[in-house]
Protein backbone atom coordinates (compact mmCIF):
# COMPACT_ATOMS: atom_id res chain seq x y z
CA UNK A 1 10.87 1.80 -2.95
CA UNK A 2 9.54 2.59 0.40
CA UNK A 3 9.18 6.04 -0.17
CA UNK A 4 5.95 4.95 -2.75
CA UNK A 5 4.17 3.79 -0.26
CA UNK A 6 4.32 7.01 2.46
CA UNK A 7 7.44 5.18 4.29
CA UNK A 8 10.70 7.09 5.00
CA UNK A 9 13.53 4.46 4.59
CA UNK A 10 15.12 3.76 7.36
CA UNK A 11 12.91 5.74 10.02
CA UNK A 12 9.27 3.79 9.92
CA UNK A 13 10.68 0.54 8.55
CA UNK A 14 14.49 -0.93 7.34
CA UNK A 15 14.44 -1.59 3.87
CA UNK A 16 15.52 -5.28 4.11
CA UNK A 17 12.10 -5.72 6.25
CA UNK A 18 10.39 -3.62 3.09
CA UNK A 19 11.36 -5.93 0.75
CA UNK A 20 11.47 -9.66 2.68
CA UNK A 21 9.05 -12.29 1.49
CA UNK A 22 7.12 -11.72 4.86
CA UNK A 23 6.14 -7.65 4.23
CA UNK A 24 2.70 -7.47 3.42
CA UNK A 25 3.06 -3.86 2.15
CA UNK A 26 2.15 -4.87 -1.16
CA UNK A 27 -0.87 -7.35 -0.01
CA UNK A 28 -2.09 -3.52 1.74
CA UNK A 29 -1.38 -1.85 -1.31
CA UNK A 30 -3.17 -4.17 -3.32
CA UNK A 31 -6.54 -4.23 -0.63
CA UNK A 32 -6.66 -0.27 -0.96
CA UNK A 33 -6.31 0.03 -4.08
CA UNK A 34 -9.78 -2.24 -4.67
CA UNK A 35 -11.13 -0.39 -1.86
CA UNK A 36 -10.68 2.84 -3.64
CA UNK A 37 -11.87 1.50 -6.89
CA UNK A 38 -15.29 0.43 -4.80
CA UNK A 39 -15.54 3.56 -3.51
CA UNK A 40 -15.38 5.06 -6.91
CA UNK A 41 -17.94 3.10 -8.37
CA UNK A 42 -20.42 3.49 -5.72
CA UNK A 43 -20.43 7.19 -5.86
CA UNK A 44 -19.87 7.63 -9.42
CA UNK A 45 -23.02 5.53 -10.45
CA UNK A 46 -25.30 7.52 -8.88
């Protein structure tokens, strides 16, 4: 699952740190994903 997310398993980050209830990988993911979506509509409403 790492590997989604630009991580190589075992090299950047263990996989049992990935996945613990204290990663904030997904909290990230979530924040760029809006960000992008912003972006988007700011430049596509012109």
């Amino acid at each position: 699952m790492a590997e989604e997310f630009g991580l190589h398993g075992g090299m950047e980050v263990t996989d049992e740190v990935f996945e613990s209830a204290a990663s904030i990988v997904f909290d990230q993911a979530e924040n760029r994903m809006h960000t992008i979506k912003a972006v988007m509509v700011a430049t596509l409403s012109k």
